[in-house]
C-alpha atoms as a PDB file:
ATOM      1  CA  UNK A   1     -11.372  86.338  25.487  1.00  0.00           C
ATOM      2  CA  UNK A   2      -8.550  84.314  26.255  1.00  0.00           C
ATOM      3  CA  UNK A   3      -9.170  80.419  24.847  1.00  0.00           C
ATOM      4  CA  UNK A   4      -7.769  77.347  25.551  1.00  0.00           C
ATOM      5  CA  UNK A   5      -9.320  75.198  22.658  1.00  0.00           C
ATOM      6  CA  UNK A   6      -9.691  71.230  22.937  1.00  0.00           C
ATOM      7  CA  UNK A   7     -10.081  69.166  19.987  1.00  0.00           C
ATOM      8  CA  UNK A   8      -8.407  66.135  18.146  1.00  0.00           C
ATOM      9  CA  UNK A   9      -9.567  64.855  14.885  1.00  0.00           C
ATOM     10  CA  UNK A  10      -9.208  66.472  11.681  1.00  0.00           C
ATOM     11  CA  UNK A  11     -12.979  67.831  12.128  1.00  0.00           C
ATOM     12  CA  UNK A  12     -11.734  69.993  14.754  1.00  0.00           C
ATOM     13  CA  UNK A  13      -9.368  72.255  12.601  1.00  0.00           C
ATOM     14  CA  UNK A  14     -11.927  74.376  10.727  1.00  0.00           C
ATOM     15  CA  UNK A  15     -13.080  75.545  13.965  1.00  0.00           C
ATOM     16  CA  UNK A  16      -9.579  75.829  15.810  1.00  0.00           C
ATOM     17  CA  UNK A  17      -9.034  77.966  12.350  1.00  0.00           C
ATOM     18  CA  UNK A  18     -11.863  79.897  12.741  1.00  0.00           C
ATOM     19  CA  UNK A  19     -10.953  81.017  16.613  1.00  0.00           C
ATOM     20  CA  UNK A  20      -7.220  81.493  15.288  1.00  0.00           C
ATOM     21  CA  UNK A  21      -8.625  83.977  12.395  1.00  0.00           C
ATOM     22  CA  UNK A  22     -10.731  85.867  15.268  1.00  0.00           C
ATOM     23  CA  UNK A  23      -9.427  88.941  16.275  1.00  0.00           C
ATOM     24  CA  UNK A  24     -11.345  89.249  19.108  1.00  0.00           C
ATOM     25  CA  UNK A  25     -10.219  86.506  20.746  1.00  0.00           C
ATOM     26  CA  UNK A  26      -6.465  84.439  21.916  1.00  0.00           C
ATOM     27  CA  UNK A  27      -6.080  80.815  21.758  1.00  0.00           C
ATOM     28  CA  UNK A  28      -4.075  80.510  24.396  1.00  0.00           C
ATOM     29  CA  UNK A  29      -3.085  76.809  24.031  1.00  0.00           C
ATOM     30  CA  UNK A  30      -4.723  73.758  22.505  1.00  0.00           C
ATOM     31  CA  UNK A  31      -5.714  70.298  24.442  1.00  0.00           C
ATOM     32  CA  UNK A  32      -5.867  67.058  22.674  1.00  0.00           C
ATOM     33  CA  UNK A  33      -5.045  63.534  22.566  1.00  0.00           C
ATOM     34  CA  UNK A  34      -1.985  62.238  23.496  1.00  0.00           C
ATOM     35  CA  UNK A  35      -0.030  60.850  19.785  1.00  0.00           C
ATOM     36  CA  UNK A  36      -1.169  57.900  18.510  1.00  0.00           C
ATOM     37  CA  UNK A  37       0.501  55.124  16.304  1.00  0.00           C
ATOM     38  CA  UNK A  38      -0.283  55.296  12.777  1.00  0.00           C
ATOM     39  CA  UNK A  39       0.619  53.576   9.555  1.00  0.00           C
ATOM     40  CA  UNK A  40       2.822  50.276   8.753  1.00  0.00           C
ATOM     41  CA  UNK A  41       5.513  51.483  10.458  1.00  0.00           C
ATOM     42  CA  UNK A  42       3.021  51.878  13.904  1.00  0.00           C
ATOM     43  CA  UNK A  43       4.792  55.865  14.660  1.00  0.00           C
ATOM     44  CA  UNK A  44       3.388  58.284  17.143  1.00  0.00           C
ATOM     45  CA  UNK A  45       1.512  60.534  14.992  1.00  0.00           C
ATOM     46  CA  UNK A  46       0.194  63.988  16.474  1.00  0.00           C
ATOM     47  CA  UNK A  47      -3.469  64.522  16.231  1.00  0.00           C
ATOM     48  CA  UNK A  48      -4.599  66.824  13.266  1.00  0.00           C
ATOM     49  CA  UNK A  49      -5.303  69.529  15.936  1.00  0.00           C
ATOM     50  CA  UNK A  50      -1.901  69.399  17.576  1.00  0.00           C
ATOM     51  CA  UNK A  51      -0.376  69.654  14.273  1.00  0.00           C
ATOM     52  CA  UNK A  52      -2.036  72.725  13.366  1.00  0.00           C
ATOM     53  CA  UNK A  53      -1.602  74.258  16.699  1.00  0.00           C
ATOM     54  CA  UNK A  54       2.023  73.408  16.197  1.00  0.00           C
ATOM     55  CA  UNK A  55       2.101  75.109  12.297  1.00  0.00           C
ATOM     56  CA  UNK A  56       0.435  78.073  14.159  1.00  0.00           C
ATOM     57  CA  UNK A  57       3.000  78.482  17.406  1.00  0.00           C
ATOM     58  CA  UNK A  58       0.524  77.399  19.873  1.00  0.00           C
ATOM     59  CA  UNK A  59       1.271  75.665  23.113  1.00  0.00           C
ATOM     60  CA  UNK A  60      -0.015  72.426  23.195  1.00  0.00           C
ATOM     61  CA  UNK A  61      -1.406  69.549  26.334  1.00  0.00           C
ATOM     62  CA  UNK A  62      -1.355  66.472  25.684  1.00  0.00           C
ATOM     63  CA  UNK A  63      -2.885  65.274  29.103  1.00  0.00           C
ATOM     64  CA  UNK A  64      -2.718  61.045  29.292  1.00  0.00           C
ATOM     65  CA  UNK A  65      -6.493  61.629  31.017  1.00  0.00           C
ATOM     66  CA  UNK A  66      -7.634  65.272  31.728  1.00  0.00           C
ATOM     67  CA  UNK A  67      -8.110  64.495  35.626  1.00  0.00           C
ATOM     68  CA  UNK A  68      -4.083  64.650  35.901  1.00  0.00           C
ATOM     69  CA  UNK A  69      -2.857  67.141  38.079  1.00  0.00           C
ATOM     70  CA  UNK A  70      -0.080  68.136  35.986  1.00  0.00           C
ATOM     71  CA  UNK A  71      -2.522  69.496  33.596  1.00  0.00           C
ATOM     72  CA  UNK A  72      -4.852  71.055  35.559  1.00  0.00           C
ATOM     73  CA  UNK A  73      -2.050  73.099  37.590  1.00  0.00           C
ATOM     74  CA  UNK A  74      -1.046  74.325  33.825  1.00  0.00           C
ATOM     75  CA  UNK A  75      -4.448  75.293  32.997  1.00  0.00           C
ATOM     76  CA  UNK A  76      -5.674  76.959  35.987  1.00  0.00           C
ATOM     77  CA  UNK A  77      -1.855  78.900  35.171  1.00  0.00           C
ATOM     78  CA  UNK A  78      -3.283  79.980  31.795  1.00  0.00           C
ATOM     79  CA  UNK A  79      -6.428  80.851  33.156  1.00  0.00           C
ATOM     80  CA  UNK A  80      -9.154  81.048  30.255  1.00  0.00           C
ATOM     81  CA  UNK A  81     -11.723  82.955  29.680  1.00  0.00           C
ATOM     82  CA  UNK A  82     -13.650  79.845  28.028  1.00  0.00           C
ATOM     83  CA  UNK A  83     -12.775  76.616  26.416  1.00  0.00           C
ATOM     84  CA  UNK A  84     -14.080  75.677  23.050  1.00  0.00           C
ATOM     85  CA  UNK A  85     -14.765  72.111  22.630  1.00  0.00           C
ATOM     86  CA  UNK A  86     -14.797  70.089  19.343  1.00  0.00           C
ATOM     87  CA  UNK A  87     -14.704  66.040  19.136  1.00  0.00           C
ATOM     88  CA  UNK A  88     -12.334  66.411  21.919  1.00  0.00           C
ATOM     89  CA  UNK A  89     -12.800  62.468  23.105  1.00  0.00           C
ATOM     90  CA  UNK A  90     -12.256  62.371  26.746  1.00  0.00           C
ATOM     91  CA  UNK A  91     -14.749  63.392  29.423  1.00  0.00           C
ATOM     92  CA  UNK A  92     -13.889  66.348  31.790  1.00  0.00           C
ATOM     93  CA  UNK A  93     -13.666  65.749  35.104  1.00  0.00           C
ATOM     94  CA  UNK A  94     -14.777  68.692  37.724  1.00  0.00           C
ATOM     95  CA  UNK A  95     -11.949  70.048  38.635  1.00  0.00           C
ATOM     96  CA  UNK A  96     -11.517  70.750  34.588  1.00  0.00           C
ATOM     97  CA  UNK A  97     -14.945  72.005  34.210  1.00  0.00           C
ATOM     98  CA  UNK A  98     -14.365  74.555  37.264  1.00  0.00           C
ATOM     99  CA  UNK A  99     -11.389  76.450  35.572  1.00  0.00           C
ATOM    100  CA  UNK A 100     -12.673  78.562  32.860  1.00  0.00           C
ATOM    101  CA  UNK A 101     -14.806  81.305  34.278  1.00  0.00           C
ATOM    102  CA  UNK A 102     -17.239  80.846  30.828  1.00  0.00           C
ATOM    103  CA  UNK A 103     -17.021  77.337  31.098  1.00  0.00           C
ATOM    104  CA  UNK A 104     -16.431  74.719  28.598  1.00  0.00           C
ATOM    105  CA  UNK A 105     -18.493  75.194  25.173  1.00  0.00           C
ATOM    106  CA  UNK A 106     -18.940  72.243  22.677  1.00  0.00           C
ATOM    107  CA  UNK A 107     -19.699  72.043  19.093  1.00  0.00           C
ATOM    108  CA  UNK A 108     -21.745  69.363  18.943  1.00  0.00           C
ATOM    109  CA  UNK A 109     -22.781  67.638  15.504  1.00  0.00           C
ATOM    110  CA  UNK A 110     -26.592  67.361  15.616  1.00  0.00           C
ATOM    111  CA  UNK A 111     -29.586  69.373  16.367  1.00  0.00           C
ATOM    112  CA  UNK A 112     -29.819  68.627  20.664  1.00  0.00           C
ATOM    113  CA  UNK A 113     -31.344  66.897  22.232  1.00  0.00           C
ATOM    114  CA  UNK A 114     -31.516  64.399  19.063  1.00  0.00           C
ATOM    115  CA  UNK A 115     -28.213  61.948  18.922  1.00  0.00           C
ATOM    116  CA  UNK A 116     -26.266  63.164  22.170  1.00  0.00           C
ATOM    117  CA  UNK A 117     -23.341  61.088  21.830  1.00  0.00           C
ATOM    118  CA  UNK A 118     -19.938  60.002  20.058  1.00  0.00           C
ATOM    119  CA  UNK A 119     -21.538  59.447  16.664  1.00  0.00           C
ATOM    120  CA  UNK A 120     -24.140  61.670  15.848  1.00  0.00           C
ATOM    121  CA  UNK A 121     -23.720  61.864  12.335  1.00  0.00           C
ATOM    122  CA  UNK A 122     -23.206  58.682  11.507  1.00  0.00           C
ATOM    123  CA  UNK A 123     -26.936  57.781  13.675  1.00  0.00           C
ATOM    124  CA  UNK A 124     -28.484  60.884  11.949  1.00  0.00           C
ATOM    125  CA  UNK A 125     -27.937  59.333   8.197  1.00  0.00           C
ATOM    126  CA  UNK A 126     -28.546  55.969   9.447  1.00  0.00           C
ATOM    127  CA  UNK A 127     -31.677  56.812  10.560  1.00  0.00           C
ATOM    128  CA  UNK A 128     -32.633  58.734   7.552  1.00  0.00           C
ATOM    129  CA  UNK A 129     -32.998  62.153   9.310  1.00  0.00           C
ATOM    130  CA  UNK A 130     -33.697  64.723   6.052  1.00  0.00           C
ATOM    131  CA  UNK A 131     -32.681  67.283   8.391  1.00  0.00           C
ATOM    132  CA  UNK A 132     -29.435  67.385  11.092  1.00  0.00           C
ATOM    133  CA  UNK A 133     -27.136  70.537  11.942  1.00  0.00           C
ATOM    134  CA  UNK A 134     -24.926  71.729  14.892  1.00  0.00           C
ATOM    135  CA  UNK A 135     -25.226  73.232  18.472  1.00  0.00           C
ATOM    136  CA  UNK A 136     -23.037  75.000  20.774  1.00  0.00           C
ATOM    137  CA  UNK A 137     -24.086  73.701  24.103  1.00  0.00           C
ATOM    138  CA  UNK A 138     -22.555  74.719  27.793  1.00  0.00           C
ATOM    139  CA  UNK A 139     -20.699  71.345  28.957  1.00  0.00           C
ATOM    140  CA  UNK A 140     -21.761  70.062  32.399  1.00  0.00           C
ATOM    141  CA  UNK A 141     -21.030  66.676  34.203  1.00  0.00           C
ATOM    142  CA  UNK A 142     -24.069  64.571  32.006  1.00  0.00           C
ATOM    143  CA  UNK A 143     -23.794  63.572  28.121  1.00  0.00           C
ATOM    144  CA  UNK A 144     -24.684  66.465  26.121  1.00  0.00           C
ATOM    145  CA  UNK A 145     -27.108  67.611  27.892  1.00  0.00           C
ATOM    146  CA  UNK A 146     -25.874  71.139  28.780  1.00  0.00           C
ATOM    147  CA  UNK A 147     -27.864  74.253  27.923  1.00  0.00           C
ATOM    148  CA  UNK A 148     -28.052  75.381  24.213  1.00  0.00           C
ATOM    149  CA  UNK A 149     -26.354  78.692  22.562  1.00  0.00           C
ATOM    150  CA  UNK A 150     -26.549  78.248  19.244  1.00  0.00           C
ATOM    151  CA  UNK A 151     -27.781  75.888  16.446  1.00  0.00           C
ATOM    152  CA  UNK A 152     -27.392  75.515  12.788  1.00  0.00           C
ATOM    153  CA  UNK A 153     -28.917  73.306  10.015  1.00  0.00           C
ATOM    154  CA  UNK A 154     -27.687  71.351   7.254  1.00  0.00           C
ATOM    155  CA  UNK A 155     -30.078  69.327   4.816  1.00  0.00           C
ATOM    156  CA  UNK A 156     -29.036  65.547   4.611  1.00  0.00           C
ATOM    157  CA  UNK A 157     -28.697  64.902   1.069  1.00  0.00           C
ATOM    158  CA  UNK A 158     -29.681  61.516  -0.383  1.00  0.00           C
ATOM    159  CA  UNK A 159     -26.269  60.092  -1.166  1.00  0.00           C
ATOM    160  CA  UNK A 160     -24.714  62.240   1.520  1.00  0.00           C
ATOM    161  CA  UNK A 161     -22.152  59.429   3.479  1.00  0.00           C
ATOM    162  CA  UNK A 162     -20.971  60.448   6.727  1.00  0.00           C
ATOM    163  CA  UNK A 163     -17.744  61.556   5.953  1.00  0.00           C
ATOM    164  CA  UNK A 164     -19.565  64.076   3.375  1.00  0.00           C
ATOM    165  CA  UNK A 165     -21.793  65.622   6.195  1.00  0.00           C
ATOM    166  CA  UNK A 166     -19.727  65.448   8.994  1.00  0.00           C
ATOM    167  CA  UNK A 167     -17.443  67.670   6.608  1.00  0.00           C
ATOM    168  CA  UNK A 168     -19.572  70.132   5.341  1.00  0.00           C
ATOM    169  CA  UNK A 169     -20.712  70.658   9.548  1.00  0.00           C
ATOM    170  CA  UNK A 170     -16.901  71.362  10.879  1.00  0.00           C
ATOM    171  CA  UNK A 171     -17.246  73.909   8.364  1.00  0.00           C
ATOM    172  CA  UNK A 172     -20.307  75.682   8.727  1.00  0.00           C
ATOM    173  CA  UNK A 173     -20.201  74.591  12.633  1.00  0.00           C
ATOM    174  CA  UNK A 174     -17.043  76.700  12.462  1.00  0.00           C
ATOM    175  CA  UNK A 175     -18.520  79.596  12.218  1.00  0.00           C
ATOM    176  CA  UNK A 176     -21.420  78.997  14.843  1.00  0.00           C
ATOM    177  CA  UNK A 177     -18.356  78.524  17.448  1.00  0.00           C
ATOM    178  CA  UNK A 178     -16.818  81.688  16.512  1.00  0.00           C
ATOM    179  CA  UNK A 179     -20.133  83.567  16.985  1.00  0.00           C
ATOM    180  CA  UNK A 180     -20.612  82.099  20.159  1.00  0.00           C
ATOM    181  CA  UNK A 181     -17.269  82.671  21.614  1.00  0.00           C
ATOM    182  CA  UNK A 182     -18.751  86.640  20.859  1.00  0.00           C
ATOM    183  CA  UNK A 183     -22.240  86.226  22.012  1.00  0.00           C
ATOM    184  CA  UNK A 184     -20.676  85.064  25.355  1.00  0.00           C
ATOM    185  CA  UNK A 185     -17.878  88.010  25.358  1.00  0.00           C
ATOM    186  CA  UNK A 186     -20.383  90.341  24.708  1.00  0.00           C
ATOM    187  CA  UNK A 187     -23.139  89.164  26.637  1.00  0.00           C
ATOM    188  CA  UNK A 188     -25.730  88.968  23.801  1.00  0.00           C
ATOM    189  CA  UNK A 189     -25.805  85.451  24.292  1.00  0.00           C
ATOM    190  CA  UNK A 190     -27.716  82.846  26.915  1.00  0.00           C
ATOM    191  CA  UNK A 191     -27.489  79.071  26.994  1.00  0.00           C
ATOM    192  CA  UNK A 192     -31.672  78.122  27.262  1.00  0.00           C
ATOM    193  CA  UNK A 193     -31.863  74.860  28.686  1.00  0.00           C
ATOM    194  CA  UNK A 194     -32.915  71.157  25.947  1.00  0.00           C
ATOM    195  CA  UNK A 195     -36.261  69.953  26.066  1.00  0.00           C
ATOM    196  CA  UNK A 196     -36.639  67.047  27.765  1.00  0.00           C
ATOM    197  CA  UNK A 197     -38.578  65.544  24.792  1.00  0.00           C
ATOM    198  CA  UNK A 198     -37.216  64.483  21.675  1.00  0.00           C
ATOM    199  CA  UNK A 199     -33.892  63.059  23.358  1.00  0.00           C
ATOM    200  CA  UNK A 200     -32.238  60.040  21.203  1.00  0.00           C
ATOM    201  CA  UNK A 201     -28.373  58.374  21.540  1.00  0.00           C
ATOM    202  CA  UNK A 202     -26.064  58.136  19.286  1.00  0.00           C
ATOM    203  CA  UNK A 203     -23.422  55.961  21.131  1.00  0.00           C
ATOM    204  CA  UNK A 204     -20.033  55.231  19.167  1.00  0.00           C
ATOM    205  CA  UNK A 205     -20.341  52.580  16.692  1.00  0.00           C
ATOM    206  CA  UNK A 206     -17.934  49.187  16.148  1.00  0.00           C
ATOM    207  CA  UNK A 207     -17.578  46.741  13.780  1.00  0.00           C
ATOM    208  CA  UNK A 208     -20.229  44.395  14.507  1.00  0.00           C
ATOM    209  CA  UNK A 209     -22.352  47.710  13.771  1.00  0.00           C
ATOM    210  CA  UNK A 210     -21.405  47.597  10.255  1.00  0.00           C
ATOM    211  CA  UNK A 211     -22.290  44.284   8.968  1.00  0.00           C
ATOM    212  CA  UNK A 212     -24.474  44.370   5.985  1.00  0.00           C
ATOM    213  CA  UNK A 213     -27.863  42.429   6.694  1.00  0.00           C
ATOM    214  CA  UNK A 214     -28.887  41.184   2.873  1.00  0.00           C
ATOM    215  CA  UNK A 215     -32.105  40.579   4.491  1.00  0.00           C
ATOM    216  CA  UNK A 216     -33.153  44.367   5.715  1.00  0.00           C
ATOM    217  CA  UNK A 217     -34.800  46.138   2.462  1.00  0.00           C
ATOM    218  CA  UNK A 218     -32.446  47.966   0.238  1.00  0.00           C
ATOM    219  CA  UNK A 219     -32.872  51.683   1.801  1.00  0.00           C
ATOM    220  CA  UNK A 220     -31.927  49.870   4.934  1.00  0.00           C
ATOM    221  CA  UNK A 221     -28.597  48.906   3.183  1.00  0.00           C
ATOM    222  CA  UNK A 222     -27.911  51.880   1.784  1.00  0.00           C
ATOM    223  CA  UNK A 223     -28.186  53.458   4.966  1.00  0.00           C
ATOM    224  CA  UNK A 224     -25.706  51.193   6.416  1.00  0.00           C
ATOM    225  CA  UNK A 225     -23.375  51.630   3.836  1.00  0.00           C
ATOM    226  CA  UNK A 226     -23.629  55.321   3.969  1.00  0.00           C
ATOM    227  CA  UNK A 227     -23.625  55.931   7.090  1.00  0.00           C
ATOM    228  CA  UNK A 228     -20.691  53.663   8.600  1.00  0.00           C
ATOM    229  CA  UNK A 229     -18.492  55.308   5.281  1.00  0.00           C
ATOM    230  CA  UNK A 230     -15.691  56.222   6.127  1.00  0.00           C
ATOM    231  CA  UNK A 231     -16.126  54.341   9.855  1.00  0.00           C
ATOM    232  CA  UNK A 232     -16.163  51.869  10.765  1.00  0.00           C
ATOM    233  CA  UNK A 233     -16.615  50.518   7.171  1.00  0.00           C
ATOM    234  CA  UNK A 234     -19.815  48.597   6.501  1.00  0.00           C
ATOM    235  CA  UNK A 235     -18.872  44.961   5.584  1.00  0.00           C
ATOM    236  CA  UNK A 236     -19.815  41.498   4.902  1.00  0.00           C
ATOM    237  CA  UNK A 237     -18.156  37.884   4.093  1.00  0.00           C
ATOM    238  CA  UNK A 238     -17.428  36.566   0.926  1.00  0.00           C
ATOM    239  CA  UNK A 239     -16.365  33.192   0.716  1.00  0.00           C
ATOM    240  CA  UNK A 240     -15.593  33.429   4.272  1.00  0.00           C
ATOM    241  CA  UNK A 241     -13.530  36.519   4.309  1.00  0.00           C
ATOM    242  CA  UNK A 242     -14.501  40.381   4.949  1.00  0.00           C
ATOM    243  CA  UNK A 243     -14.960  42.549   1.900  1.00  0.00           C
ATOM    244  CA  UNK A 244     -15.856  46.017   2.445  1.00  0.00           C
ATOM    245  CA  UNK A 245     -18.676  47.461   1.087  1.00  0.00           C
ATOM    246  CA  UNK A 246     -17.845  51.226   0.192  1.00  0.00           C
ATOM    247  CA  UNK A 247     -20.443  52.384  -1.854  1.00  0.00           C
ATOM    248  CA  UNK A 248     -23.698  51.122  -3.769  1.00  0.00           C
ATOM    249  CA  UNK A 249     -26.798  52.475  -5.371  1.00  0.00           C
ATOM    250  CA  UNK A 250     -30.753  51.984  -5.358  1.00  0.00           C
ATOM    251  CA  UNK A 251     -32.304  52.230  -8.493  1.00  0.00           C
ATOM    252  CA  UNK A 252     -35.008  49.306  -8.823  1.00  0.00           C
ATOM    253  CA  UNK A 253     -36.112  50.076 -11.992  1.00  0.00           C
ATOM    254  CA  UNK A 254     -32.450  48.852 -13.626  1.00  0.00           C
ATOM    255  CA  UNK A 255     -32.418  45.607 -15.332  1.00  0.00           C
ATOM    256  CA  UNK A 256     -30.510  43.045 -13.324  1.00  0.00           C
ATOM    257  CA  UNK A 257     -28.908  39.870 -15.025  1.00  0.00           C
ATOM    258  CA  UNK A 258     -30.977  37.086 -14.754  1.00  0.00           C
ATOM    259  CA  UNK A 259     -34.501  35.942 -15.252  1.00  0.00           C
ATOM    260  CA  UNK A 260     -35.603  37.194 -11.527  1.00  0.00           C
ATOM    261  CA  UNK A 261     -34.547  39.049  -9.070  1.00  0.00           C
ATOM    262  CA  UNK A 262     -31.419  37.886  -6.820  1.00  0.00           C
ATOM    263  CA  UNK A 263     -32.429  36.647  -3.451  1.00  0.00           C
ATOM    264  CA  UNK A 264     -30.939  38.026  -0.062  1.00  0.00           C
ATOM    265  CA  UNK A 265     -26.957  38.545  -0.677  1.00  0.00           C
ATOM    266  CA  UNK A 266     -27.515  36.578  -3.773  1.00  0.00           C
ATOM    267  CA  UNK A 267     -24.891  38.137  -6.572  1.00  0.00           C
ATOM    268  CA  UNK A 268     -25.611  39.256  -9.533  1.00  0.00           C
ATOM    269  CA  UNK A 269     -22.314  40.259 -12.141  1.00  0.00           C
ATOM    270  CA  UNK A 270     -21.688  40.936 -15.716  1.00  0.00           C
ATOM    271  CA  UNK A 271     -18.930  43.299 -17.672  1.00  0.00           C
ATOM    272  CA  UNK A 272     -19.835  46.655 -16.253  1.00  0.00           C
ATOM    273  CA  UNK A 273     -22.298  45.936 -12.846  1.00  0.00           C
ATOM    274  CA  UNK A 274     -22.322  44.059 -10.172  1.00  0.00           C
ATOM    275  CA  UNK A 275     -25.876  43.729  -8.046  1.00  0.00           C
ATOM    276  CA  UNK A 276     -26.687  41.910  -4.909  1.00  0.00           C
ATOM    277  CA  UNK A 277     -30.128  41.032  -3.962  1.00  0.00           C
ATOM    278  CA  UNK A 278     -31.478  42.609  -0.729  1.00  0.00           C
ATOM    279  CA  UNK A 279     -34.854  41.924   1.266  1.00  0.00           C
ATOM    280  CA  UNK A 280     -36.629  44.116  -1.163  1.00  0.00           C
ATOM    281  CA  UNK A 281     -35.080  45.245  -4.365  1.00  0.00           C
ATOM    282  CA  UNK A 282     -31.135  44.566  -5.462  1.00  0.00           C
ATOM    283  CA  UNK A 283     -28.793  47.394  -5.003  1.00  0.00           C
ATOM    284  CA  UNK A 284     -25.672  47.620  -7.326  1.00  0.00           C
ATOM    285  CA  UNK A 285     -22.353  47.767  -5.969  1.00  0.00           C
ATOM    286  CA  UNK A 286     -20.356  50.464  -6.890  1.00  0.00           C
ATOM    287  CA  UNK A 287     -16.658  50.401  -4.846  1.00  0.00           C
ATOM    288  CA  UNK A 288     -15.787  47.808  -2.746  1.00  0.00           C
ATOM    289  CA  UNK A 289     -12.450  46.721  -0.745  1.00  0.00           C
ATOM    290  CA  UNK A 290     -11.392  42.922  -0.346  1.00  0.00           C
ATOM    291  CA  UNK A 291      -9.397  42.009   2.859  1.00  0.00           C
ATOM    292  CA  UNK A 292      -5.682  43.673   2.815  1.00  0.00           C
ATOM    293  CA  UNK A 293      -6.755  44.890  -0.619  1.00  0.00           C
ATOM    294  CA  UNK A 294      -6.779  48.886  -1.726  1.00  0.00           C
ATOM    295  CA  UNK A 295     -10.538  49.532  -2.811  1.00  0.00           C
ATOM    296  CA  UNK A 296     -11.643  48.580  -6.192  1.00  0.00           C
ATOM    297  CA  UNK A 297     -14.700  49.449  -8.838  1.00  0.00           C
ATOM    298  CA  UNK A 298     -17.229  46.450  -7.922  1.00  0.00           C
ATOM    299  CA  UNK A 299     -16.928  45.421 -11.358  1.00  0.00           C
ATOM    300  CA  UNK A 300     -13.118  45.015 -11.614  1.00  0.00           C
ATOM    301  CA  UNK A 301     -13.445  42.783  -8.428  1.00  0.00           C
ATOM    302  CA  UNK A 302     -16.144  40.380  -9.363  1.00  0.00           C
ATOM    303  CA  UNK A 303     -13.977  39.840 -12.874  1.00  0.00           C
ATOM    304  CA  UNK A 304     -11.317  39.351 -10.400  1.00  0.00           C
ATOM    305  CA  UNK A 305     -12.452  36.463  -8.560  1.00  0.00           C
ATOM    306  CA  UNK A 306     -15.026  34.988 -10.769  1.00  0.00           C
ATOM    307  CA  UNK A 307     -18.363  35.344  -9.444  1.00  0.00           C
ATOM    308  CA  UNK A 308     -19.998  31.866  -9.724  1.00  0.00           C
ATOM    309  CA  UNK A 309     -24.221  31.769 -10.515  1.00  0.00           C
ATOM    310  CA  UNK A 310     -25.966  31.469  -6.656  1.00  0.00           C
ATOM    311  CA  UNK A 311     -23.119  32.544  -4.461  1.00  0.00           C
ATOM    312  CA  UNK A 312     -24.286  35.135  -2.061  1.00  0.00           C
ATOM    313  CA  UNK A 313     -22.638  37.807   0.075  1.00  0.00           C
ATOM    314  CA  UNK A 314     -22.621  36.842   3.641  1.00  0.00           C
ATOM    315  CA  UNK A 315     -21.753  33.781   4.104  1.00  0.00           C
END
């Protein structure tokens, strides 16, 4: 079939790989995101997609908003068979939807109907899911809630952030987009419509998302942490300023300095380990990342600005 693959994010390349690699099918031309300023120096950058489509000849649209006529006219001039979808981030309007006589087909990073939305990942390990994979779903007009043609699974491991799962899915969900791309050519495969139960959200998350409650218990925290890694960042104030929380650990049965236990964001520090109390047991900090700062070992930073006795994370 002739393609005309949209995607923008790094997490999109193994897949716009695995439909370059195909030899049964063309990618015809890529759509992504128009460049976006990067870096000190604020450049235009080209999304990860457009630079690979560039490394591999392909002609690229970078449509402002996908409605605009200029880039419709050019892709009803192509004239796919189908248009593979992967963390795309725009909606399709109609008029986009009608051009491809297969439609559009999106990789989608969770087991539909659970976590339709922008961050599906990052809700899945929040949540503590021990089980999450990927679906190719028909796009229509509502929010992931097209008809299914494929699925995968992937086990959510305990220290799995979502930066480690989301990359191990573009990978395997690769692979699930090639075969569907065949399914369809050959007409092996048909879209069966979600259930209607078992439908969650995972809607995009921001920065207030991310701040660390000392008060939740500490698989609460460790959720946060792990689950907003590498975005949005969990945080929290210390001494009135952000510091980043990048990663931390459970194990209750580890001695913490002290006589007790720490209370809520109450810090604990000596030579090698740093610990913060939590609204069950403490967690120990492992990396963290002080304002304007390049991330640090937990340790190095508490040494660094000389943890007093009582002062708590948070405030």
């Amino acid at each position: 079939m002739k393609l005309v693959f949209a995607g923008t994010p790094e997490v999109a390349v193994p897949a716009l790989d695995a439909l370059i690699a195909s030899e049964r099918h063309e990618v015809a031309a890529v759509v992504t995101r128009p460049d976006a300023r990067a870096g000190r120096g604020r450049r235009l950058v080209p999304s990860p997609v457009a630079q690979r489509a560039e490394e591999a000849g392909i002609e690229i649209l970078k449509p402002a908003r996908p409605r605009d006529e200029d880039f419709l006219a050019r892709l009803r001039e192509i004239g796919p068979d189908c248009c593979p979808v992967v963390a795309y981030g725009a909606l399709l309007p109609r008029a986009a939807l009608d051009v491809p006589a297969r439609g559009w087909v999106n990789l989608h990073f969770s087991l539909l109907p659970a976590w339709r939305g922008a961050a599906p990942v990052q809700h899945a390990v929040l949540a503590g899911d021990d089980m999450t994979g990927a679906s190719t779903f028909l796009i229509e007009e509502g929010l992931d809630s097209g008809p299914v043609y494929g699925v995968i699974t992937e086990k959510v491991r305990g220290s799995d952030t979502s930066g480690d799962l989301l990359t191990r899915l573009a990978f395997a969900g690769a692979g699930l987009l090639a075969a569907t791309m065949d399914g369809i050519e050959d007409g092996t495969l048909r879209a069966e419509p979600q259930p209607e139960e078992g439908v969650s959200l995972a809607p995009k998350l921001n920065v207030e998302d991310a701040q660390v409650d000392w008060t939740a218990p500490a698989l609460r925290v460790d959720r946060l942490v792990r689950g907003c890694t590498p975005a949005p960042g969990a945080w929290t104030l210390f001494r009135g300023e952000r510091l980043k929380i990048r990663s931390l650990t459970q194990h209750p049965e580890h001695p913490v300095p002290g006589e007790s236990d720490p209370g809520p964001g109450e810090l604990r520090a000596n030579k090698n380990s740093v610990w913060a109390g939590t609204g069950s047991h403490p967690v120990e900090l492992l990396w963290v990342q002080p304002q304007g700062k390049k991330p640090m070992k937990a340790a190095d930073w508490a040494r660094g600005v000389r943890v007093v006795e009582g002062e708590r994370l948070g405030e």
